[in-house]
PDB file of N, CA and C in Angstrom:
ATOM      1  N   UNK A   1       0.818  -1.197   0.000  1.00  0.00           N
ATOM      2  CA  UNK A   1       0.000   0.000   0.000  1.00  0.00           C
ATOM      3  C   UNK A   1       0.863   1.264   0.000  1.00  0.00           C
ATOM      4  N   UNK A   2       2.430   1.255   0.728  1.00  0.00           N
ATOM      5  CA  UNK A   2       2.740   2.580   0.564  1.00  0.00           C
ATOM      6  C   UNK A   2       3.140   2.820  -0.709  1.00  0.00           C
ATOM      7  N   UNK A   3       3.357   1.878  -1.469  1.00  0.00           N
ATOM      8  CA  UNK A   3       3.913   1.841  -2.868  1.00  0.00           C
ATOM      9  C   UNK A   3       2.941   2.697  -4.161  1.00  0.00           C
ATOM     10  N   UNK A   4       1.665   2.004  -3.728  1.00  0.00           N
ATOM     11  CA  UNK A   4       1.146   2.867  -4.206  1.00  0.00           C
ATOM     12  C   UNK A   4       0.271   4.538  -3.716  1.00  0.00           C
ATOM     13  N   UNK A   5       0.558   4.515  -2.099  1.00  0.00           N
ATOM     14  CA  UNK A   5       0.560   6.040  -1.649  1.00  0.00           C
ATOM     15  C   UNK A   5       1.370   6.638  -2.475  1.00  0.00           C
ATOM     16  N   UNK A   6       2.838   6.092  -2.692  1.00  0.00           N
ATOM     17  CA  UNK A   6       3.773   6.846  -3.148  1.00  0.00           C
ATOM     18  C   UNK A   6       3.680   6.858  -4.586  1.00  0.00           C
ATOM     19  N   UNK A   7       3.138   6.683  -5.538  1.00  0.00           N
ATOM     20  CA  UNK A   7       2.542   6.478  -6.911  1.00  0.00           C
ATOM     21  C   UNK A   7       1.706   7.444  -6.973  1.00  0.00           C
ATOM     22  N   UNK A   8       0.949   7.395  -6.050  1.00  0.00           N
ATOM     23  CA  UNK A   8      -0.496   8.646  -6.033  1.00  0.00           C
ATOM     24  C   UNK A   8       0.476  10.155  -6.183  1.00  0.00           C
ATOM     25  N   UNK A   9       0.880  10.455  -5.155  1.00  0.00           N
ATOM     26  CA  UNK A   9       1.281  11.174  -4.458  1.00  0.00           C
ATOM     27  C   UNK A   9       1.735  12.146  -5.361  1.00  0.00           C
ATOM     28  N   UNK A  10       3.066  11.074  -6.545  1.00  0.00           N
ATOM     29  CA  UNK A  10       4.188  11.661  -7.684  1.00  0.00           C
ATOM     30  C   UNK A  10       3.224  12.059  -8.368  1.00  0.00           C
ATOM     31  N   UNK A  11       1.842  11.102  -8.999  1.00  0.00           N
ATOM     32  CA  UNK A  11       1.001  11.659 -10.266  1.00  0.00           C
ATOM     33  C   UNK A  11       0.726  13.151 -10.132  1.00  0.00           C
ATOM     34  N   UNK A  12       0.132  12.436  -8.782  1.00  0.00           N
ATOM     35  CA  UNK A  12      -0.477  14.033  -7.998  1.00  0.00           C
ATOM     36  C   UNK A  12       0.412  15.485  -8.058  1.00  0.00           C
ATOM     37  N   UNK A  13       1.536  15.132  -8.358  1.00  0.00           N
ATOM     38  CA  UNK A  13       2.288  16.672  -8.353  1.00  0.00           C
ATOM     39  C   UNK A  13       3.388  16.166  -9.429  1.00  0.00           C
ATOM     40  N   UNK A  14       2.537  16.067 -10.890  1.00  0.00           N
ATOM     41  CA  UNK A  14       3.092  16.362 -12.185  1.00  0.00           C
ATOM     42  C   UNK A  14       3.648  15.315 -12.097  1.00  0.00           C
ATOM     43  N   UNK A  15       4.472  14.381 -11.940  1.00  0.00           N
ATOM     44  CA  UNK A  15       5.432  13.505 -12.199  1.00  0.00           C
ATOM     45  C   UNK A  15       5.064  12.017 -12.447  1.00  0.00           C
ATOM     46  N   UNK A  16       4.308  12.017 -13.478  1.00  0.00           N
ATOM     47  CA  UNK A  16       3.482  10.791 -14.480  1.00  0.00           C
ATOM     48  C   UNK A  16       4.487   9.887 -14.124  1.00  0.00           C
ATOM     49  N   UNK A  17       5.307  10.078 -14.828  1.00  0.00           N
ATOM     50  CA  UNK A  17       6.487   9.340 -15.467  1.00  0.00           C
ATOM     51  C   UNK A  17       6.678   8.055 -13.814  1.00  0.00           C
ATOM     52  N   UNK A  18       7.546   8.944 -13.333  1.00  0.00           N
ATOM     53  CA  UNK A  18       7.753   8.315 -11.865  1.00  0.00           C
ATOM     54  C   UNK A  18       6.769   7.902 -11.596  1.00  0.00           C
ATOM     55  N   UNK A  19       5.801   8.340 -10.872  1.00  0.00           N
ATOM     56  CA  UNK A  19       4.259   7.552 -10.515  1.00  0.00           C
ATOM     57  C   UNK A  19       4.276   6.442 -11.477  1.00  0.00           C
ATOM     58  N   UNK A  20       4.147   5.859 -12.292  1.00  0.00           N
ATOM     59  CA  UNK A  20       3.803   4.568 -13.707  1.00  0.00           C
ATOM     60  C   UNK A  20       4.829   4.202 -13.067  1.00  0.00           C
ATOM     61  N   UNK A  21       6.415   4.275 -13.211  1.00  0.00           N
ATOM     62  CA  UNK A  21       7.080   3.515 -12.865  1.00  0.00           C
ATOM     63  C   UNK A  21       7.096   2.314 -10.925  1.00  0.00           C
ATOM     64  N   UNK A  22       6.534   3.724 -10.127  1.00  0.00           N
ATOM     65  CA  UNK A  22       6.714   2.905  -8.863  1.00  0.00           C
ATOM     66  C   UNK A  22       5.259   2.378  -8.713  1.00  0.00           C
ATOM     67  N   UNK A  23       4.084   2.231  -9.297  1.00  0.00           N
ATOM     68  CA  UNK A  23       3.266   1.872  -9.339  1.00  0.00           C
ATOM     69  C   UNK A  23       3.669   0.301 -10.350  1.00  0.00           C
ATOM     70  N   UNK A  24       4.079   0.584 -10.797  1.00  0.00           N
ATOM     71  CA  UNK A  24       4.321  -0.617 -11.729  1.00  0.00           C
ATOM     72  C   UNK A  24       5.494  -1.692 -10.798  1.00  0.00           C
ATOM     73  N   UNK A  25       6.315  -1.409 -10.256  1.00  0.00           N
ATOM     74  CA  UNK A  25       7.030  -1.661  -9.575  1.00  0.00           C
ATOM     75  C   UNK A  25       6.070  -2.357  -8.163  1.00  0.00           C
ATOM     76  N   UNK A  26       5.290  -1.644  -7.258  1.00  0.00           N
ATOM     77  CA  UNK A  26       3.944  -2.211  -6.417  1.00  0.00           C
ATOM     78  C   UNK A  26       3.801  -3.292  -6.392  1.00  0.00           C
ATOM     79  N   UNK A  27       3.099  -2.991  -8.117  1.00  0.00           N
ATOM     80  CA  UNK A  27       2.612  -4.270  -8.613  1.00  0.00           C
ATOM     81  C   UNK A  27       3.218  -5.669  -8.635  1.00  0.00           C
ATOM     82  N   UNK A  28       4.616  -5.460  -9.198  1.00  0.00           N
ATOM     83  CA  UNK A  28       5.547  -6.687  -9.216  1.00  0.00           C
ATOM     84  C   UNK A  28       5.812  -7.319  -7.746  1.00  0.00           C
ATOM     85  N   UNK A  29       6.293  -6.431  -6.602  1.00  0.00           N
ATOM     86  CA  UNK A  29       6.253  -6.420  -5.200  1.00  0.00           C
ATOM     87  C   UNK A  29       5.079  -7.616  -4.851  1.00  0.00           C
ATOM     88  N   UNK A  30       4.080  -6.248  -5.213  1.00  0.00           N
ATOM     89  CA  UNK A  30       2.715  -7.662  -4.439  1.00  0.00           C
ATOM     90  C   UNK A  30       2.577  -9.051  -5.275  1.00  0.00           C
ATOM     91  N   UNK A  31       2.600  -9.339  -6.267  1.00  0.00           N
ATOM     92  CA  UNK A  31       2.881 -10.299  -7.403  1.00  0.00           C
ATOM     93  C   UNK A  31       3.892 -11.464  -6.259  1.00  0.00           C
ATOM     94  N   UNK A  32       4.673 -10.877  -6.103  1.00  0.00           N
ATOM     95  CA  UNK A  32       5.774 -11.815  -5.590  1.00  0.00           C
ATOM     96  C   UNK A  32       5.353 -12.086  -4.432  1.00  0.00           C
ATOM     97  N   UNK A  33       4.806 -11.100  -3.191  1.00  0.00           N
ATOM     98  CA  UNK A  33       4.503 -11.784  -1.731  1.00  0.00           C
ATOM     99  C   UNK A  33       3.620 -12.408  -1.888  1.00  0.00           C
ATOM    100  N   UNK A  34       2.525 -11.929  -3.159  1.00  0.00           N
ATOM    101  CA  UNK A  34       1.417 -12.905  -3.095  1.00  0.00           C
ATOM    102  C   UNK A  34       1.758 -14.867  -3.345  1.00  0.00           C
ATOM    103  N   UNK A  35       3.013 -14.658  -3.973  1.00  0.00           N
ATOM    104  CA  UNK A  35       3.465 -16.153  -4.485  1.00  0.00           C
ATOM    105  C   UNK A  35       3.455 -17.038  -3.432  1.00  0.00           C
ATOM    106  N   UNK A  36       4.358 -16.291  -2.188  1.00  0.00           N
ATOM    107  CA  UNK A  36       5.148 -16.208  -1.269  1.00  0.00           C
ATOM    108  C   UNK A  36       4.737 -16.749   0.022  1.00  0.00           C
ATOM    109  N   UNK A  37       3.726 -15.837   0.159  1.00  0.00           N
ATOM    110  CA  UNK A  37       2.331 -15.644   1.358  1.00  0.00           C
ATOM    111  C   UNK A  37       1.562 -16.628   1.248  1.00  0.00           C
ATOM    112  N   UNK A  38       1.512 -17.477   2.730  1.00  0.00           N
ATOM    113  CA  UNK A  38       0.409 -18.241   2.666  1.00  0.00           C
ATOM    114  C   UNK A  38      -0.892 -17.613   2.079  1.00  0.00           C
ATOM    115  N   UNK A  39      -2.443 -18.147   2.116  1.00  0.00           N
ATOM    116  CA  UNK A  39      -3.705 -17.642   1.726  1.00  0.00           C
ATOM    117  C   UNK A  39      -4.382 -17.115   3.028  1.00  0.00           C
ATOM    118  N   UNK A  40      -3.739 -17.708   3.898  1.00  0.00           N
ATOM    119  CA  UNK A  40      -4.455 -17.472   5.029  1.00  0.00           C
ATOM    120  C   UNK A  40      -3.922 -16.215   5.665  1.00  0.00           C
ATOM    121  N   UNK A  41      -2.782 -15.665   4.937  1.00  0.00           N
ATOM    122  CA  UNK A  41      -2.053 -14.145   5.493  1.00  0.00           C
ATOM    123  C   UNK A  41      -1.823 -13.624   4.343  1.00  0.00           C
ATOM    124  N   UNK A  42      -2.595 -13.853   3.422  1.00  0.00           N
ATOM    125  CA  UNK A  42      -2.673 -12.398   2.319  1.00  0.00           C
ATOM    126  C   UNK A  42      -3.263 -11.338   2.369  1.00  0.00           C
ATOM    127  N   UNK A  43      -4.606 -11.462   2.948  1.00  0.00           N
ATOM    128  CA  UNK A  43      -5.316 -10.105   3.328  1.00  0.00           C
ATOM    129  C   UNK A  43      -5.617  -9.457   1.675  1.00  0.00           C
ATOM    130  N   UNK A  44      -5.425  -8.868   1.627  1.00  0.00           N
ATOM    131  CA  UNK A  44      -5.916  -7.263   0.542  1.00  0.00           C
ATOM    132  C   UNK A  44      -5.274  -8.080  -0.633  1.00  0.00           C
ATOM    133  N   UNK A  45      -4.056  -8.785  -0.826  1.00  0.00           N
ATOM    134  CA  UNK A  45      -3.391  -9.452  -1.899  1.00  0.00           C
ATOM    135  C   UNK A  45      -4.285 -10.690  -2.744  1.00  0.00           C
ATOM    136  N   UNK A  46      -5.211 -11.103  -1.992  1.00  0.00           N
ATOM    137  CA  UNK A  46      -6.068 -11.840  -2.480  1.00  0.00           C
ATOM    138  C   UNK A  46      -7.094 -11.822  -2.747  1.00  0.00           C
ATOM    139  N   UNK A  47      -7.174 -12.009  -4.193  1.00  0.00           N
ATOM    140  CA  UNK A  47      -9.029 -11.200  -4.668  1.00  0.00           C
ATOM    141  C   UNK A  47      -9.467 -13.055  -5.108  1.00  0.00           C
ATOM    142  N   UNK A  48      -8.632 -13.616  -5.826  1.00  0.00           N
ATOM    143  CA  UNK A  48      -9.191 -14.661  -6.286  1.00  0.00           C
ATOM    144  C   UNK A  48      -8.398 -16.142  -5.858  1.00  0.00           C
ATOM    145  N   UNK A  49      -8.027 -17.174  -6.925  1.00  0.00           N
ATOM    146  CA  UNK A  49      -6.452 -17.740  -6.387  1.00  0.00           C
ATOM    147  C   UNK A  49      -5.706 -17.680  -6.960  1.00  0.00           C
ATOM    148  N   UNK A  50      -4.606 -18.055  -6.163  1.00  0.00           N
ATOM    149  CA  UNK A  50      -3.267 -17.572  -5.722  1.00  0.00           C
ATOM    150  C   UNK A  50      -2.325 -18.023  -7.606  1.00  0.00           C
ATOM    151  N   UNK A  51      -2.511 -18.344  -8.067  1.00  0.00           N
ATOM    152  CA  UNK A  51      -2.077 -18.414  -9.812  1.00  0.00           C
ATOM    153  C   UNK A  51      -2.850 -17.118 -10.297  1.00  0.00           C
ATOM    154  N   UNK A  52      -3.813 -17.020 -10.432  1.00  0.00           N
ATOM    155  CA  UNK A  52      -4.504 -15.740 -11.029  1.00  0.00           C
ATOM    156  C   UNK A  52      -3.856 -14.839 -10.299  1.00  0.00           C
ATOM    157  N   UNK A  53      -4.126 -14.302  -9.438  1.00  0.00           N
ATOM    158  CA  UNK A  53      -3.532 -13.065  -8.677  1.00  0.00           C
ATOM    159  C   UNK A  53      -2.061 -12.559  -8.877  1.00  0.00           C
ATOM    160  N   UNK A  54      -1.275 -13.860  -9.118  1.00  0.00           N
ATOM    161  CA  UNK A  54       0.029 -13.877  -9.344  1.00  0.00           C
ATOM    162  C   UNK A  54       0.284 -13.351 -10.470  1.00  0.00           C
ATOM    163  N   UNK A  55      -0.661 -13.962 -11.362  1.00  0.00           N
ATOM    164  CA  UNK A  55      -0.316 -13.923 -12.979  1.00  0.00           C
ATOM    165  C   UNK A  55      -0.866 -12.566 -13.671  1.00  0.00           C
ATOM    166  N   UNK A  56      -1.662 -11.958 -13.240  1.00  0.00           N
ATOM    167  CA  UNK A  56      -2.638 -10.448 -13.474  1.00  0.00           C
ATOM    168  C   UNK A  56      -1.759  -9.309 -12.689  1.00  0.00           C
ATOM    169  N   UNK A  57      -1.372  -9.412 -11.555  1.00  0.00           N
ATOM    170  CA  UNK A  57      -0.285  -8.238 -11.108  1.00  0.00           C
ATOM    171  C   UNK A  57       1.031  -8.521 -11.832  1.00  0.00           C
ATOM    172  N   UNK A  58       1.089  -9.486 -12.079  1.00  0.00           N
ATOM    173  CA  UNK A  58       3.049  -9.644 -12.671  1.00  0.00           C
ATOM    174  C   UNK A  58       2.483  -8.594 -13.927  1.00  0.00           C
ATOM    175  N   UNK A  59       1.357  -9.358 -14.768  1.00  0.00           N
ATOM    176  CA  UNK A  59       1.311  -8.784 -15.933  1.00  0.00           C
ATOM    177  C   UNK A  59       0.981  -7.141 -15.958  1.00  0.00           C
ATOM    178  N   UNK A  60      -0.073  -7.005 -15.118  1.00  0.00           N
ATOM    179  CA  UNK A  60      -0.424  -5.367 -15.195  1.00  0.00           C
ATOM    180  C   UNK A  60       0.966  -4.873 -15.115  1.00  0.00           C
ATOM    181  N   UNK A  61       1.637  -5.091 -13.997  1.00  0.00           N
ATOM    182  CA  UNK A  61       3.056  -4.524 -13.431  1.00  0.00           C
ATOM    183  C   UNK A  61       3.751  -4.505 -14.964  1.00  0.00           C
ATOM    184  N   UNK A  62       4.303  -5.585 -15.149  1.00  0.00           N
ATOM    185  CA  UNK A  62       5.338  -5.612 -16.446  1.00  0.00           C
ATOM    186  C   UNK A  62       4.468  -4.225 -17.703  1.00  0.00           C
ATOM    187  N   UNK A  63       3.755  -4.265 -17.708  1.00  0.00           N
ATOM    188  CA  UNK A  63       3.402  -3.376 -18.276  1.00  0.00           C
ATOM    189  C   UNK A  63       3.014  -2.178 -18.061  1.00  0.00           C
ATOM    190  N   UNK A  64       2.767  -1.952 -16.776  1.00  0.00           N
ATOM    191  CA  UNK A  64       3.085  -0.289 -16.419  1.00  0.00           C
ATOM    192  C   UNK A  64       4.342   0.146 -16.352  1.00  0.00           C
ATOM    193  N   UNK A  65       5.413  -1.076 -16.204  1.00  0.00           N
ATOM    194  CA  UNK A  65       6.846  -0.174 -16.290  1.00  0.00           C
ATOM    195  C   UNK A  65       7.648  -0.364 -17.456  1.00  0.00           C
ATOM    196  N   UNK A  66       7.078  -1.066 -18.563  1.00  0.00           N
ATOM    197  CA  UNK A  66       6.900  -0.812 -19.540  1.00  0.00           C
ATOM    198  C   UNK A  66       6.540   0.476 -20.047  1.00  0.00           C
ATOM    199  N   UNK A  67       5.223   1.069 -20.095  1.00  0.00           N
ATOM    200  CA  UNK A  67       4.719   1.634 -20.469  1.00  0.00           C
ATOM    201  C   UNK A  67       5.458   3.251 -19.832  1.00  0.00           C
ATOM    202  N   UNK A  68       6.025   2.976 -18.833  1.00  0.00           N
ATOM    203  CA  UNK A  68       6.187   4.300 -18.068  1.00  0.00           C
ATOM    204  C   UNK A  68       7.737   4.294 -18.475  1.00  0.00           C
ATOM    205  N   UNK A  69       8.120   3.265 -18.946  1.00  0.00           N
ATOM    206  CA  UNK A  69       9.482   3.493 -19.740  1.00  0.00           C
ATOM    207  C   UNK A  69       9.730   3.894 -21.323  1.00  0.00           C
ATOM    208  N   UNK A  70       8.703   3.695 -21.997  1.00  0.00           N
ATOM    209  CA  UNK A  70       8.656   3.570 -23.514  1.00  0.00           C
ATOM    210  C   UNK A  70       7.980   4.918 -24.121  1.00  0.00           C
ATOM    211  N   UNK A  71       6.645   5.748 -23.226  1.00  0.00           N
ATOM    212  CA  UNK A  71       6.326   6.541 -23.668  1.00  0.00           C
ATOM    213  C   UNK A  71       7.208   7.892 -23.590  1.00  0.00           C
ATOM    214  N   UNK A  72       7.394   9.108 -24.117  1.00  0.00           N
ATOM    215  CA  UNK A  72       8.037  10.086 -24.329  1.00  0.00           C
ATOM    216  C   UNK A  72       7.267  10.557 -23.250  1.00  0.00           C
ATOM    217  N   UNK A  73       8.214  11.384 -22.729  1.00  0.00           N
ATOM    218  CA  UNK A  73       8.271  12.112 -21.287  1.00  0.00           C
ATOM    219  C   UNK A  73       7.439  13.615 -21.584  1.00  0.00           C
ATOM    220  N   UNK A  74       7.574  14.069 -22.958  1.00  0.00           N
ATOM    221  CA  UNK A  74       7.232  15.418 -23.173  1.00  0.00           C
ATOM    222  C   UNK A  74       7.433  16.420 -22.510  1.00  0.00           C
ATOM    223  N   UNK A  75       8.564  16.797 -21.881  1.00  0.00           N
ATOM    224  CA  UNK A  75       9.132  17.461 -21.267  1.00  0.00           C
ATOM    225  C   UNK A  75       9.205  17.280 -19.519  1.00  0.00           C
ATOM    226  N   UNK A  76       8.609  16.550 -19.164  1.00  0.00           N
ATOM    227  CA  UNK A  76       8.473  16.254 -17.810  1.00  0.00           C
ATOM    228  C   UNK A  76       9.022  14.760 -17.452  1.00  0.00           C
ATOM    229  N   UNK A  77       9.109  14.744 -16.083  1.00  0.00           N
ATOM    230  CA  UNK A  77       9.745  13.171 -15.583  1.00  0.00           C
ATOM    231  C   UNK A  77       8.324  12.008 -15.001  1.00  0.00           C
TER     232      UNK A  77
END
């Protein structure tokens, strides 16, 4: 969760770029504890099971820092 406080936070004061990246980054984070983490101590990490959950944050993730790497900055970070 602070990962993505801290995602909010950057969008929130101009800085797209950064925000996509540590948001995307989150994502990979929770991806992995979710692997990691029993079911019975995932809490908030678990919407469905534990293969899906894994496999939908890796992917969103890989592709927000993707995406926050590939698009042109247009003058900002």
């Amino acid at each position: 969760m602070a990962g993505v406080l801290a995602a909010a936070l950057l969008v929130m004061f101009d800085r797209w770029r950064r925000g996509s990246f540590v948001f995307g980054a989150a994502l990979l984070v929770g991806a992995v504890l979710r692997a990691f983490i029993p079911s019975s101590q995932a809490g908030l990490l678990q919407v469905r099971g534990k293969p899906f959950d894994v496999t939908v944050m890796a992917t969103v993730g890989a592709v927000m820092l993707w995406l926050a790497a590939s698009i042109d900055s247009l003058g900002t970070d």
